[in-house]
PDB file of N, CA and C in Angstrom:
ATOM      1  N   UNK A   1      69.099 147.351  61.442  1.00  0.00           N
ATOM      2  CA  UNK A   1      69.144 147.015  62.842  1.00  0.00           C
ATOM      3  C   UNK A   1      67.735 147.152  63.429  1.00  0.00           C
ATOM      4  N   UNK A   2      67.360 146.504  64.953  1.00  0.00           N
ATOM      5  CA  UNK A   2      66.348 146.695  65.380  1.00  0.00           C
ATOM      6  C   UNK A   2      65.986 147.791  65.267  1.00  0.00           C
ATOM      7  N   UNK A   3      64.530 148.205  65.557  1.00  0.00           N
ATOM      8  CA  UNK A   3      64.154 149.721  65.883  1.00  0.00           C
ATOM      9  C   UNK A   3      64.038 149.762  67.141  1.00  0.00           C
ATOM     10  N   UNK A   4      64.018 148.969  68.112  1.00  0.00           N
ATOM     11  CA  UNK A   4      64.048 148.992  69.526  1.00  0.00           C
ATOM     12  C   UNK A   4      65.544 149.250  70.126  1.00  0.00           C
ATOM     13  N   UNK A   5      66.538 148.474  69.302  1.00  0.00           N
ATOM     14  CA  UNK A   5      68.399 149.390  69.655  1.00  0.00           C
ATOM     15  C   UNK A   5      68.278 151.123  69.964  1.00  0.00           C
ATOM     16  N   UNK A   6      67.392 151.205  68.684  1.00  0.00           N
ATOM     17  CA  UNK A   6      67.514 152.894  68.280  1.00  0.00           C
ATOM     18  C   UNK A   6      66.910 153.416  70.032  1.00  0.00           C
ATOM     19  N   UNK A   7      65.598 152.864  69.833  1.00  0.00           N
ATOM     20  CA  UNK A   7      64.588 153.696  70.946  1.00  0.00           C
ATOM     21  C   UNK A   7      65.174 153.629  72.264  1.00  0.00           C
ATOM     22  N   UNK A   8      66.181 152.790  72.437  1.00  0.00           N
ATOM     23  CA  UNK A   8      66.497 152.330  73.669  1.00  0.00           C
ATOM     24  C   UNK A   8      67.952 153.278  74.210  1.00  0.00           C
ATOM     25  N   UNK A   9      68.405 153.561  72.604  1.00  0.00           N
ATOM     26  CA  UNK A   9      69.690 154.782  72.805  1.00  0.00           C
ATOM     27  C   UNK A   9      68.956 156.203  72.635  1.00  0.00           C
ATOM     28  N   UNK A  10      67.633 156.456  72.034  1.00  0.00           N
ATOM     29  CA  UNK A  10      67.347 157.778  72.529  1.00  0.00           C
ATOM     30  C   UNK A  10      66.598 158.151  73.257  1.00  0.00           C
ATOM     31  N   UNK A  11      66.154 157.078  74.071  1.00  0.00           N
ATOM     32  CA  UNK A  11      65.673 157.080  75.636  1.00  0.00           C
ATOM     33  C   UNK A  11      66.604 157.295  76.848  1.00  0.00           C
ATOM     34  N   UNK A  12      67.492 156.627  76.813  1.00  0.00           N
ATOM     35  CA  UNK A  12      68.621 156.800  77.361  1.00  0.00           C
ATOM     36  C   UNK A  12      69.148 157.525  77.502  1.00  0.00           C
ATOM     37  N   UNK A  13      69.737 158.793  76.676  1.00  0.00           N
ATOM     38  CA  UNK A  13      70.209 159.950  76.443  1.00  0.00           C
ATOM     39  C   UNK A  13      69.359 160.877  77.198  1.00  0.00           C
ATOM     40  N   UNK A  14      67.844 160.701  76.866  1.00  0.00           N
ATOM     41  CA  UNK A  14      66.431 161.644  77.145  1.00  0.00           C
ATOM     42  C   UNK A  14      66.073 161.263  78.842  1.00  0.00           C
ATOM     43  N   UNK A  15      66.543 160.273  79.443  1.00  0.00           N
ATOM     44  CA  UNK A  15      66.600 160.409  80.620  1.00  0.00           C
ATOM     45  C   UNK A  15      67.505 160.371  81.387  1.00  0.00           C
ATOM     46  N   UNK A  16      68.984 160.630  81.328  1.00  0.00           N
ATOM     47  CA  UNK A  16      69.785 161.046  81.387  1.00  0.00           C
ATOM     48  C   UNK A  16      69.576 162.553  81.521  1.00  0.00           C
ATOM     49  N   UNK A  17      69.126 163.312  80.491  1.00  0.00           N
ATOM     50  CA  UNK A  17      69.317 164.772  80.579  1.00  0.00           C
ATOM     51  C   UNK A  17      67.854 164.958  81.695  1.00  0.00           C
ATOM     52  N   UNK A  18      67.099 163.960  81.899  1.00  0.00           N
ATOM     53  CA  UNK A  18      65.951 164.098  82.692  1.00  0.00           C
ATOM     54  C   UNK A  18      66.120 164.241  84.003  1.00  0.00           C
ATOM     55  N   UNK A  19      67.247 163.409  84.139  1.00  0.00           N
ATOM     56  CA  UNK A  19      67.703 162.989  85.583  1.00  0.00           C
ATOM     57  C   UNK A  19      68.540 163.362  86.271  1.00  0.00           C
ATOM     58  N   UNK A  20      69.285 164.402  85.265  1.00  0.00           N
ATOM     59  CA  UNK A  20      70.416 165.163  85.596  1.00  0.00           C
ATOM     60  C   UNK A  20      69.594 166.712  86.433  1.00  0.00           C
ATOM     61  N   UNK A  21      68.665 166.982  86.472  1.00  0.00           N
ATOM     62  CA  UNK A  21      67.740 167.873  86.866  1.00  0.00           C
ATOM     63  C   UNK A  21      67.297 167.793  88.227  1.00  0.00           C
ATOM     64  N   UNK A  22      67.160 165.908  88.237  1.00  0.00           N
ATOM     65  CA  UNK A  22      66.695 166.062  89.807  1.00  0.00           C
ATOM     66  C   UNK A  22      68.141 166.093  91.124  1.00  0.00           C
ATOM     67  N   UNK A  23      67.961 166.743  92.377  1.00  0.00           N
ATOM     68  CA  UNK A  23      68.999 166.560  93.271  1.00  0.00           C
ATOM     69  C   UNK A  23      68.360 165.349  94.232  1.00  0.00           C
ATOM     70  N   UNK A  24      68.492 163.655  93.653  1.00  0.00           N
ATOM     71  CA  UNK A  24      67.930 162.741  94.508  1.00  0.00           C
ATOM     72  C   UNK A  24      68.681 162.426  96.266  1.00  0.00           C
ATOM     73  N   UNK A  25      70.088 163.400  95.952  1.00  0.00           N
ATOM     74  CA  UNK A  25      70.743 162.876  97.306  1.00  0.00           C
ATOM     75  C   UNK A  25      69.744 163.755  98.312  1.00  0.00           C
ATOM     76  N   UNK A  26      69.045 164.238  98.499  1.00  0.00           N
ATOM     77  CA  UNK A  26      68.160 164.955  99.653  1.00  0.00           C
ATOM     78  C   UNK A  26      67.105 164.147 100.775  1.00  0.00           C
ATOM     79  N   UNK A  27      66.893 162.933  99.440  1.00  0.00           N
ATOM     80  CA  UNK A  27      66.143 162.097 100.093  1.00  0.00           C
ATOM     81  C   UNK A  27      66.758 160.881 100.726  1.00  0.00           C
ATOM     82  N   UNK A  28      68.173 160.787 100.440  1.00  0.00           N
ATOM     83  CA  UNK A  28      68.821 160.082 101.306  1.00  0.00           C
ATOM     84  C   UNK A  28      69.745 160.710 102.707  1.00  0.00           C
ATOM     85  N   UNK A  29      69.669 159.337 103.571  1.00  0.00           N
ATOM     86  CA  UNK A  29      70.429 159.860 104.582  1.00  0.00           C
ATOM     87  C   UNK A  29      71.728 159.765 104.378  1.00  0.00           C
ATOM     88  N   UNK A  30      72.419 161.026 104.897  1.00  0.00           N
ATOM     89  CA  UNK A  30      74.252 161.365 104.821  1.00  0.00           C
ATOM     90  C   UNK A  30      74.579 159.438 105.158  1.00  0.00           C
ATOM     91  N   UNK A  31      75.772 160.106 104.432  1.00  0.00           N
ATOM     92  CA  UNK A  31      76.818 158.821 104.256  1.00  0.00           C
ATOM     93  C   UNK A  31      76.233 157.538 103.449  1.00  0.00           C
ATOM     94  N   UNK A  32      75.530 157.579 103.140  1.00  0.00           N
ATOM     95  CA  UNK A  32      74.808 156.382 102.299  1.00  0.00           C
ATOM     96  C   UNK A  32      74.789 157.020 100.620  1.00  0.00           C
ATOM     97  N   UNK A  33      76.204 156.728 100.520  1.00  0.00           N
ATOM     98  CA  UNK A  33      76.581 157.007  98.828  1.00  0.00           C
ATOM     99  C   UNK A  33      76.567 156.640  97.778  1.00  0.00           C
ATOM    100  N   UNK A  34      76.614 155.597  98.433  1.00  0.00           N
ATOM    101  CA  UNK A  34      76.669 154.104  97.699  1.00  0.00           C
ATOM    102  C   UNK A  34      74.909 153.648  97.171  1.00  0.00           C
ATOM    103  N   UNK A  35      74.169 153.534  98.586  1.00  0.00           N
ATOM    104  CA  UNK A  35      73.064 153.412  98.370  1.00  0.00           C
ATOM    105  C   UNK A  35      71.849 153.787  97.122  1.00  0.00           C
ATOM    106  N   UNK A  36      72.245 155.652  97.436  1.00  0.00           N
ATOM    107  CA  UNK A  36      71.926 156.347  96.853  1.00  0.00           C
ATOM    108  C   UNK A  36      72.158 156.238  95.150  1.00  0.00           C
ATOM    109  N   UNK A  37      73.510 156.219  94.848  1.00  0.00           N
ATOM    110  CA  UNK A  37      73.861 155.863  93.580  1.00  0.00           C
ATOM    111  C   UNK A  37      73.181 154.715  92.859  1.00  0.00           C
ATOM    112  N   UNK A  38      73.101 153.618  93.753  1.00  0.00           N
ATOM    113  CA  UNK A  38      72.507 152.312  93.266  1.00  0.00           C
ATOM    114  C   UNK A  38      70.989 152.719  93.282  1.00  0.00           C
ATOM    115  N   UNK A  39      70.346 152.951  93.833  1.00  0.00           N
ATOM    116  CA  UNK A  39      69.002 153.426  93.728  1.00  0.00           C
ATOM    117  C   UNK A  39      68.667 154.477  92.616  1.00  0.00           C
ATOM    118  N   UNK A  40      69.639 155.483  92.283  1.00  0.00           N
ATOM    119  CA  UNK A  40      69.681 156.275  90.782  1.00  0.00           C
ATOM    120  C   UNK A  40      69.599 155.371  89.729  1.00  0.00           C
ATOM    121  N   UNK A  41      70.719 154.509  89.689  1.00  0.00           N
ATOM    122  CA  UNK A  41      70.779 153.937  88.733  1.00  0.00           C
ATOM    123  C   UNK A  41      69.915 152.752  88.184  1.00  0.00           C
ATOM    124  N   UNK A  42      69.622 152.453  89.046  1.00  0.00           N
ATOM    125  CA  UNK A  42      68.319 151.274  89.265  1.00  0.00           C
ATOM    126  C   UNK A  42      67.073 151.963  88.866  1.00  0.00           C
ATOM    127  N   UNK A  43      66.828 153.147  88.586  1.00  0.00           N
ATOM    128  CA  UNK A  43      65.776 153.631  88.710  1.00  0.00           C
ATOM    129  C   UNK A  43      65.633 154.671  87.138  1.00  0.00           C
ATOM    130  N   UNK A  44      67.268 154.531  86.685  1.00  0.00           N
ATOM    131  CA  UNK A  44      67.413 155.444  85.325  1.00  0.00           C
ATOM    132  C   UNK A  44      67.309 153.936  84.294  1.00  0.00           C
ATOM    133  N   UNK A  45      67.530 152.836  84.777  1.00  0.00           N
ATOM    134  CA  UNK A  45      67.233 151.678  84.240  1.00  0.00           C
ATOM    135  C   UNK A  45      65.779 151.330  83.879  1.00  0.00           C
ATOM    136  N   UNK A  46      65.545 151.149  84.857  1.00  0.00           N
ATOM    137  CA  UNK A  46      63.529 151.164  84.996  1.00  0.00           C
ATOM    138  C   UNK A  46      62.909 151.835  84.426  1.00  0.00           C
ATOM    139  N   UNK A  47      63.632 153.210  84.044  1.00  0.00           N
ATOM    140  CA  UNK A  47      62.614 154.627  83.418  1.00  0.00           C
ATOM    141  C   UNK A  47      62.367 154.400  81.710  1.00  0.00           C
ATOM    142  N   UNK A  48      64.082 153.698  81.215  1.00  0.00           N
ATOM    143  CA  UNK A  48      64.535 153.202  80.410  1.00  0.00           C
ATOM    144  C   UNK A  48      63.967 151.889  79.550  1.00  0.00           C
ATOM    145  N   UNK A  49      63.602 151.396  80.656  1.00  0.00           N
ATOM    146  CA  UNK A  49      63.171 150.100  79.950  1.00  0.00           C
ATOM    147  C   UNK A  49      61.613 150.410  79.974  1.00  0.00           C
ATOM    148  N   UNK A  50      61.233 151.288  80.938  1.00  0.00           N
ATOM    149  CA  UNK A  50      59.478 151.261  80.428  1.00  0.00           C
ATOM    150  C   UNK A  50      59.330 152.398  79.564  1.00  0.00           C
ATOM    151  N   UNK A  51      59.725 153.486  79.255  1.00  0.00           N
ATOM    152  CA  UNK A  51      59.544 154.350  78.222  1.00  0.00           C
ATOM    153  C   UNK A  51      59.887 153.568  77.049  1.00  0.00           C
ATOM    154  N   UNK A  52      60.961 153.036  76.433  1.00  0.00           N
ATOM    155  CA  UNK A  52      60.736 152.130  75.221  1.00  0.00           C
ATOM    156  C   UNK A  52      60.312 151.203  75.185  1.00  0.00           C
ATOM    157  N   UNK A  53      59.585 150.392  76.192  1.00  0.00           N
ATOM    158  CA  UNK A  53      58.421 149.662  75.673  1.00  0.00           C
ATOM    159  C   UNK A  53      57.195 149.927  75.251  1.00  0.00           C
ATOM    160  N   UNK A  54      56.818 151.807  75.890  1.00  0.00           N
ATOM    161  CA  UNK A  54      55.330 152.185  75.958  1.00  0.00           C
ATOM    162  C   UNK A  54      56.007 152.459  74.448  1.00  0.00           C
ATOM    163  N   UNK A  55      57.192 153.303  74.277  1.00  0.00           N
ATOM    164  CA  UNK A  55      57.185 153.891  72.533  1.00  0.00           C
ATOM    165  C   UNK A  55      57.098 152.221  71.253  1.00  0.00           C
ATOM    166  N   UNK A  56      57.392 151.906  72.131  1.00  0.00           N
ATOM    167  CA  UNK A  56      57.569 150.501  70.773  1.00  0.00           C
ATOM    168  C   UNK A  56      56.281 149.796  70.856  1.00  0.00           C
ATOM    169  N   UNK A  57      55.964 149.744  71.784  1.00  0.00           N
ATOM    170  CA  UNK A  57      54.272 148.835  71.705  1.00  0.00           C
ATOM    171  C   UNK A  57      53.256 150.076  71.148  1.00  0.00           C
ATOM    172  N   UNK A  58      53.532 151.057  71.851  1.00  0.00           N
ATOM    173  CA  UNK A  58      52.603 152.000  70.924  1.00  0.00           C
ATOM    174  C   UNK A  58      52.872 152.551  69.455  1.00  0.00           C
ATOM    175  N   UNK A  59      53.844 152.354  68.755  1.00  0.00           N
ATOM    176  CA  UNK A  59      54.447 152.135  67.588  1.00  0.00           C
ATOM    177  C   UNK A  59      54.065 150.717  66.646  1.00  0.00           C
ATOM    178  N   UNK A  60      54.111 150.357  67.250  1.00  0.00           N
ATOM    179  CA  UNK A  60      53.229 148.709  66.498  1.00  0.00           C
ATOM    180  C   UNK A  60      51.942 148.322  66.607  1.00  0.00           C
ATOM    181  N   UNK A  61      51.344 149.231  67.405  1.00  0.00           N
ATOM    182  CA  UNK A  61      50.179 148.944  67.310  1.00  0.00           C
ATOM    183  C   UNK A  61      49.257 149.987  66.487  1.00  0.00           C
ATOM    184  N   UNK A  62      50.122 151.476  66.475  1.00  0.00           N
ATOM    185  CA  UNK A  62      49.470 152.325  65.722  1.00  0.00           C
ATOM    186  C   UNK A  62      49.949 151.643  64.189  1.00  0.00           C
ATOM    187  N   UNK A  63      51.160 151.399  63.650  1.00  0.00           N
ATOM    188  CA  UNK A  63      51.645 151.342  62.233  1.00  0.00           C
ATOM    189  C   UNK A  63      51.209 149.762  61.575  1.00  0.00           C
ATOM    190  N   UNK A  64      50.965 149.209  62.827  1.00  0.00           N
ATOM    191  CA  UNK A  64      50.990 147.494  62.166  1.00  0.00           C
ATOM    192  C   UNK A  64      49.665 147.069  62.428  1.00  0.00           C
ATOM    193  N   UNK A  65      48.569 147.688  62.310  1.00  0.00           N
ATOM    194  CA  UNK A  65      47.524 147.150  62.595  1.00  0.00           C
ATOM    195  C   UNK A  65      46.583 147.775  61.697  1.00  0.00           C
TER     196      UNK A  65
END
């Protein structure tokens, strides 16, 4: 299988337990639950997709070159 499947499920996991640390509802205003959630998640996405690109581009460029 890819090696980018892999990096992308133990990134995921690794910011997950990252993110479980921060309390982001503080910076939102009450009653905006919804908001808030979508902005977590939007943002555990983003963390996700640029940490396994820095590990995979920096992985191919150290091993394949």
């Amino acid at each position: 299988m890819n090696l980018k499947i892999y990096i992308y499920i133990l990134v995921t996991v690794f910011v997950i337990i990252a993110f479980d640390s921060i309390n982001i509802n503080v910076i939102f205003k009450k009653n905006k639950v919804f908001q808030a959630r979508l902005f977590y998640f939007l943002l555990a996405f983003s963390m996700v997709y640029l940490i396994t690109n820095l590990i995979y581009d920096f992985s191919t460029l150290i091993y394949f070159n």
